[in-house]
Protein backbone atom coordinates (compact mmCIF):
# COMPACT_ATOMS: atom_id res chain seq x y z
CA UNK A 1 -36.53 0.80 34.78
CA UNK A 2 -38.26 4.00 33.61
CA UNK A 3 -38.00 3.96 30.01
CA UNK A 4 -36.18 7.79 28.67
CA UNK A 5 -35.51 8.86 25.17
CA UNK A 6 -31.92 8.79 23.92
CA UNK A 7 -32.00 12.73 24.34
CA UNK A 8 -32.95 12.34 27.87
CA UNK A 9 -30.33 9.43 28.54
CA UNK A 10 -27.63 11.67 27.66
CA UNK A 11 -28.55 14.44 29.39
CA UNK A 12 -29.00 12.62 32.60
CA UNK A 13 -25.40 10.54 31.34
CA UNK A 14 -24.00 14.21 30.78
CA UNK A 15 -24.72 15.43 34.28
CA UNK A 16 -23.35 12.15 36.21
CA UNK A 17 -19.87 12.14 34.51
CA UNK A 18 -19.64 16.03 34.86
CA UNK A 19 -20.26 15.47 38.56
CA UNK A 20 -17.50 12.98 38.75
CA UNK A 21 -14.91 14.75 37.43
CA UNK A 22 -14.70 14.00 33.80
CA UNK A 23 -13.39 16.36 31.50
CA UNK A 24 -16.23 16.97 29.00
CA UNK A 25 -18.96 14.73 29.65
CA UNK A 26 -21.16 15.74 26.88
CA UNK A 27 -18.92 14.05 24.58
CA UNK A 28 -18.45 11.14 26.49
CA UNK A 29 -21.83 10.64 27.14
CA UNK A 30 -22.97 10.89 23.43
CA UNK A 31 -20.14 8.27 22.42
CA UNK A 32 -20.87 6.15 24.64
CA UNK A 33 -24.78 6.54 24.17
CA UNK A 34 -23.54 5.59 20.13
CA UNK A 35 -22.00 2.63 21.30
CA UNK A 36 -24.30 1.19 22.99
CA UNK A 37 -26.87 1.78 20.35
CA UNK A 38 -24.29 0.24 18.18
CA UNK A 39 -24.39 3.40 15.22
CA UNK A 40 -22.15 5.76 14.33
CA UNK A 41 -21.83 8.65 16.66
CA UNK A 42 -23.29 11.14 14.45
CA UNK A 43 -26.38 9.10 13.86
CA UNK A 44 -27.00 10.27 17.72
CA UNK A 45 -29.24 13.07 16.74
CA UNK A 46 -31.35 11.02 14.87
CA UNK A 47 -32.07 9.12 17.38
CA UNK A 48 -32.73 11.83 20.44
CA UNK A 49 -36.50 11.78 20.26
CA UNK A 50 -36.75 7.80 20.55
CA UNK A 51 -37.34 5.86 23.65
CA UNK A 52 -34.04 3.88 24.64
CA UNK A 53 -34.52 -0.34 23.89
CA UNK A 54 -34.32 -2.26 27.10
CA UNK A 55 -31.25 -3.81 26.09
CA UNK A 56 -29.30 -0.56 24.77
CA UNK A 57 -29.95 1.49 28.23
CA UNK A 58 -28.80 -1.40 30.16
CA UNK A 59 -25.25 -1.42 27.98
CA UNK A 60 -25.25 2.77 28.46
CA UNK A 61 -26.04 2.31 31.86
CA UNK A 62 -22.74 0.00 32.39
CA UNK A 63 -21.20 2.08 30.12
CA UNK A 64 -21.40 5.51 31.99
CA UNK A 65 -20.79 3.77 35.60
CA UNK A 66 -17.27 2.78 34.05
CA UNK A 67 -16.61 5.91 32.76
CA UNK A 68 -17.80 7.40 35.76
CA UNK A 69 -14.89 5.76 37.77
CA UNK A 70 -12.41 7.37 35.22
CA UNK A 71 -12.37 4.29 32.64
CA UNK A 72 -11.38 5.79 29.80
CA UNK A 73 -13.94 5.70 27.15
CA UNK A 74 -11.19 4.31 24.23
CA UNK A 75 -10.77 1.41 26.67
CA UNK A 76 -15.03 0.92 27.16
CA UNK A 77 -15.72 0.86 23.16
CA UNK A 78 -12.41 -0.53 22.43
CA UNK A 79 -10.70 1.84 19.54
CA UNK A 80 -9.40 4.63 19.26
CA UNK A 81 -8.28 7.48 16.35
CA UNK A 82 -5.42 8.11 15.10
CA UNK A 83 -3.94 10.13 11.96
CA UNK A 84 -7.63 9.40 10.54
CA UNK A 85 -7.53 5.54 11.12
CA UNK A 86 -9.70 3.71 13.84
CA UNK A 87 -6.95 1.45 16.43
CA UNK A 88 -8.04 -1.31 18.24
CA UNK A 89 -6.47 -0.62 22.28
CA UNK A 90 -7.48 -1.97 25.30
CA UNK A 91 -5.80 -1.22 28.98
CA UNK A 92 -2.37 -3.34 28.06
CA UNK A 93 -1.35 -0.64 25.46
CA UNK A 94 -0.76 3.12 25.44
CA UNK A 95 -3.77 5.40 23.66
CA UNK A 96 -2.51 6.54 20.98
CA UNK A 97 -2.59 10.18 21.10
CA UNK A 98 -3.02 13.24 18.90
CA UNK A 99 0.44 14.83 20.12
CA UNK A 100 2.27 11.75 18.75
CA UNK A 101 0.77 12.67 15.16
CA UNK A 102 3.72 15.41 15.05
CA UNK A 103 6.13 12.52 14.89
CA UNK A 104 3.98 10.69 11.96
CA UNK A 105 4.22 14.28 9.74
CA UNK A 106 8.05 14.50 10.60
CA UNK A 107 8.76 11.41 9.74
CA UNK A 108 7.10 11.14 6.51
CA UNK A 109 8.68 14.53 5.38
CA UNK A 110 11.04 12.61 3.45
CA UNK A 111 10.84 8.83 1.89
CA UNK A 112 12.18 5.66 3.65
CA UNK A 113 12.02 1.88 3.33
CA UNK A 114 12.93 0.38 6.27
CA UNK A 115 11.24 1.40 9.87
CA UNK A 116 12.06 0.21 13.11
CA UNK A 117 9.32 1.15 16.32
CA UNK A 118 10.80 0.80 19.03
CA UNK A 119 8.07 0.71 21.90
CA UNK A 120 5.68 -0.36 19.65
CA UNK A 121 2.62 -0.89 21.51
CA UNK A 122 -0.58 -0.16 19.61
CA UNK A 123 1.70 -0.24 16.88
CA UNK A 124 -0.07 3.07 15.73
CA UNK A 125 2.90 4.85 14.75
CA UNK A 126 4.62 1.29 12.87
CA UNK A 127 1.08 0.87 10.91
CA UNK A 128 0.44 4.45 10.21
CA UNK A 129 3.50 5.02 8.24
CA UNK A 130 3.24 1.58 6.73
CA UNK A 131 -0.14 2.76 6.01
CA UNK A 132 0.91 6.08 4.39
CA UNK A 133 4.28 4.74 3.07
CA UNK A 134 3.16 1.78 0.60
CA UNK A 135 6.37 0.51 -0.19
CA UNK A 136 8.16 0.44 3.01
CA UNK A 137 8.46 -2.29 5.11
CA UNK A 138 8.66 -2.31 9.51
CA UNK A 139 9.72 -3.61 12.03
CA UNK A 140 7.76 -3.28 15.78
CA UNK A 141 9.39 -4.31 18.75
CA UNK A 142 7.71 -3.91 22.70
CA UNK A 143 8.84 -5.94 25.68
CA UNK A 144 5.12 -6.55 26.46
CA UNK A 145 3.46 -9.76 24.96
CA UNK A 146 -0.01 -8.30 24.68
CA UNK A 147 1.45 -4.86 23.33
CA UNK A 148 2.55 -7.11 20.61
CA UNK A 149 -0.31 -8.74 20.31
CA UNK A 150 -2.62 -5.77 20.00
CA UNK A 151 0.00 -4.25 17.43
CA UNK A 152 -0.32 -7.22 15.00
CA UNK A 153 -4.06 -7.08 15.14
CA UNK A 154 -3.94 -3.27 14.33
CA UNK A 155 -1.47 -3.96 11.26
CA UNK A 156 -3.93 -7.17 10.30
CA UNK A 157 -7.10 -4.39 10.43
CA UNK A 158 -4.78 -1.75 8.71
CA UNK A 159 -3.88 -4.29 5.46
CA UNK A 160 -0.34 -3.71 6.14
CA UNK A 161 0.79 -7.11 7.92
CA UNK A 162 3.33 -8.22 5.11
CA UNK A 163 5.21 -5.81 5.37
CA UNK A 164 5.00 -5.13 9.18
CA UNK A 165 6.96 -7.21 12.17
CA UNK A 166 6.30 -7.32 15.11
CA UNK A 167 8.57 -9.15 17.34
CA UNK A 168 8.68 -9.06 21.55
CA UNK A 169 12.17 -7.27 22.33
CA UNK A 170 13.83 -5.41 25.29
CA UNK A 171 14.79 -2.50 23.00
CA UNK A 172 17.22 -3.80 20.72
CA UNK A 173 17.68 -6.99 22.16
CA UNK A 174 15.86 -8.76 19.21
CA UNK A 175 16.35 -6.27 16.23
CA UNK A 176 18.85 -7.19 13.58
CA UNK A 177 19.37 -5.52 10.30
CA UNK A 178 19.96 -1.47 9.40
CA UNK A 179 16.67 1.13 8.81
CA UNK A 180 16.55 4.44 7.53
CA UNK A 181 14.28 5.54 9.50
CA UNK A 182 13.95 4.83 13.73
CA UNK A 183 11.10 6.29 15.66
CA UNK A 184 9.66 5.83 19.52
CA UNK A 185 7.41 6.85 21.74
CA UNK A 186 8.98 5.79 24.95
CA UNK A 187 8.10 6.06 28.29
CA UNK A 188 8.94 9.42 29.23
CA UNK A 189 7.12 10.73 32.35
CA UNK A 190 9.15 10.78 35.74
CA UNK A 191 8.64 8.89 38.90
CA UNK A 192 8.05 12.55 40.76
CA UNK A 193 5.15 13.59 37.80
CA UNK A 194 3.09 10.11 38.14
CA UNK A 195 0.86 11.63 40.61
CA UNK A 196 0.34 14.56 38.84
CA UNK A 197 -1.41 12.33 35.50
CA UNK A 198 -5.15 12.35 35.70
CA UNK A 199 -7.08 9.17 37.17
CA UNK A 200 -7.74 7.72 33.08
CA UNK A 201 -3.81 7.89 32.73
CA UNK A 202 -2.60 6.86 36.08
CA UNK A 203 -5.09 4.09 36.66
CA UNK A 204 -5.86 2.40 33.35
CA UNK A 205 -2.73 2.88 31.57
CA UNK A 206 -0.02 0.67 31.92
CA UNK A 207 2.68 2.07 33.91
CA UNK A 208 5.50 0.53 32.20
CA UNK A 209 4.33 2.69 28.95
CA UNK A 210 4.56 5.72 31.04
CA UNK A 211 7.12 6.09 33.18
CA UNK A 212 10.75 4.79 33.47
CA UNK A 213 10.46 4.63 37.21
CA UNK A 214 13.34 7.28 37.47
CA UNK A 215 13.76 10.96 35.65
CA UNK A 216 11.81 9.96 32.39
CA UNK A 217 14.97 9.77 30.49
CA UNK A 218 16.26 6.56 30.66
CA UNK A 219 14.65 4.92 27.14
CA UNK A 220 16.78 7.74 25.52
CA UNK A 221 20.43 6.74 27.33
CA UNK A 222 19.32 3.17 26.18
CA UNK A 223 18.23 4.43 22.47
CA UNK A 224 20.79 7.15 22.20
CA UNK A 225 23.76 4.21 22.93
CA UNK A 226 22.91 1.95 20.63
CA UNK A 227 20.85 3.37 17.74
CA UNK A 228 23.89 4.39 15.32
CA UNK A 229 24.11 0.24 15.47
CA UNK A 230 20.67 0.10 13.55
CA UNK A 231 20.52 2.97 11.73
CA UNK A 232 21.95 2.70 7.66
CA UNK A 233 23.79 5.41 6.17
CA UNK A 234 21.87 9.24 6.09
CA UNK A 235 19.24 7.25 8.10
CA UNK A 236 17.28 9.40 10.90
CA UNK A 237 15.99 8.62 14.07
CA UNK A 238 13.06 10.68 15.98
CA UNK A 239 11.37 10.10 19.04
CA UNK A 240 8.46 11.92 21.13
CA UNK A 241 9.44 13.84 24.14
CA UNK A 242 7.82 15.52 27.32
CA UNK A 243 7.75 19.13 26.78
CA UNK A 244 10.58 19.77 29.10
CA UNK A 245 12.95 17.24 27.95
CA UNK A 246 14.06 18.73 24.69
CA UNK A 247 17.70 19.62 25.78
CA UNK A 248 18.23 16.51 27.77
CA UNK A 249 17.63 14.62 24.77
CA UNK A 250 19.35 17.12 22.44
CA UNK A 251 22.40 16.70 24.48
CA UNK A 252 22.40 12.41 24.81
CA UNK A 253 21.76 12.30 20.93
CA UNK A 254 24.64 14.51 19.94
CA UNK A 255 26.57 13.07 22.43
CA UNK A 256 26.41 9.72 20.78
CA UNK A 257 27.17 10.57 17.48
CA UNK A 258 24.27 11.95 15.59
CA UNK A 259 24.33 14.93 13.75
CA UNK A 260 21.92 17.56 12.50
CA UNK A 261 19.86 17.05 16.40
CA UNK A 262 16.84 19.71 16.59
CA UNK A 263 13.59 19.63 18.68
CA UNK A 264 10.18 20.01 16.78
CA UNK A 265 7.64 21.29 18.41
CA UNK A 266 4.05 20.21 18.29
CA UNK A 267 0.96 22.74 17.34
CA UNK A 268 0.68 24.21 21.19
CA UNK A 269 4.63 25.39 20.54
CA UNK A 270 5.84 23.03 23.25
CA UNK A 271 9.14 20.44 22.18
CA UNK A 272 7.22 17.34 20.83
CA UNK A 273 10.19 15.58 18.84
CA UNK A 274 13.50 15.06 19.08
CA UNK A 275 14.83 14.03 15.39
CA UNK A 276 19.27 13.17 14.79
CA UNK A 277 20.42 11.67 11.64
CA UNK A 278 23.55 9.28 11.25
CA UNK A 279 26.42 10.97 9.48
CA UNK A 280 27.64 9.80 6.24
């Protein structure tokens, strides 16, 4: 193998993912050249004029043929950010995503004590608010073993495991108890806009996290029928939505009870969150 400098790696890196398809390969190609060098992605610069170990282009070389087959590059290095905290994910769990950080602000616009995830996966949105919310204690449910799994490791990494369960559940089959506060991010895309997610989505995400296999709005019916069950007295309830669905959702949670229903919108202007609250 012809030994290159770092600069040169990436560059060469840079033009092979751009001529697959990926969206901006510069990026990609200088995280990836980080990880593989095992430093911090702005350390990259530093190390431009050097020639590339044996060892390290071998692991970039890996690295960008994955990537160039649409592996996305949270799943090759393992993490991913979130509301300013590193998550461990893998391909059995959702990437967290920076839209879903609209729920995290709305739901710590006012205190709680008691959380309930439902659709937990990661468990980024559980052991964020843990995180920001010191005092309060979770629970994190997901019908998936290994989303369960990965969510305990992220509240073990995040210091908030005492206060956080996690607990395999279809819905609210295993949840007891009352919580002021309910949030999800439930699978929301329809069966008719699966094709239409890009190759990193559709191919390395797990479906079941995605799509209900129908119109996208069947985690609502299910959350919408039962929630005023779980939900104490003034306690909310808010859950991310495709940016279409905002009536549908509007309509099933007034329907069933809940009061006060509104859409928020995320920073693009698009609906993002639907939030209800239980009437006294």
């Amino acid at each position: 193998m012809t030994q290159q400098t770092a600069a040169q790696a990436m560059v060469a890196a840079t033009h092979r993912l751009r001529a697959a398809g990926v969206v901006d390969p510069a990026r990609d190609a200088r995280i990836l050249l980080a990880h593989a060098a095992q430093i911090e992605a702005s350390r990259v610069t530093l190390i431009a004029p050097e020639q590339l170990a044996d060892e390290v282009a071998d692991r970039y070389e890996q690295l960008i043929a994955l990537r160039s087959i649409r592996v996305p590059v949270s799943h090759l290095i393992g993490e991913r950010q979130f509301y300013g905290r590193r998550f461990k994910v893998s391909g059995e769990v959702l990437d967290p995503r920076p839209e879903t950080e609209i729920l995290i602000e709305a739901a710590l616009a006012m205190p709680f004590s008691q959380v309930l995830d439902l659709g937990t996966g990661s468990g980024c949105i559980l052991v964020t608010l843990l995180a920001e919310q010191q005092k309060a204690r979770g629970l994190g449910v997901d019908l998936s073993e290994a989303a369960c799994l990965q969510a305990s490791a992220n509240a073990l990494l995040h210091n908030v495991t005492e206060r956080a369960d996690v607990r395999q559940s279809n819905w609210f089959s295993a949840v007891d108890g009352r919580y002021d506060l309910i949030v999800s991010n439930p699978p929301y895309i329809s069966l008719a806009e699966m094709e239409e997610l890009s190759d990193e989505v559709r191919r390395y995400e797990p479906e079941m996290a995605l799509t209900d296999g129908a119109d996208g709005l069947e985690a609502y019916r299910l959350i919408a029928r039962d929630v005023l069950q779980y939900l104490a007295q003034d306690g909310r309830v808010m859950v991310e939505i495709g940016p279409t669905q905002g009536a549908d959702v509007s309509q099933l949670f007034t329907e069933a009870g809940l009061v006060d229903v509104r859409v928020i919108p995320d920073l693009d202007g698009r609906d993002r969150v639907v939030y209800g609250k239980r009437a006294d």
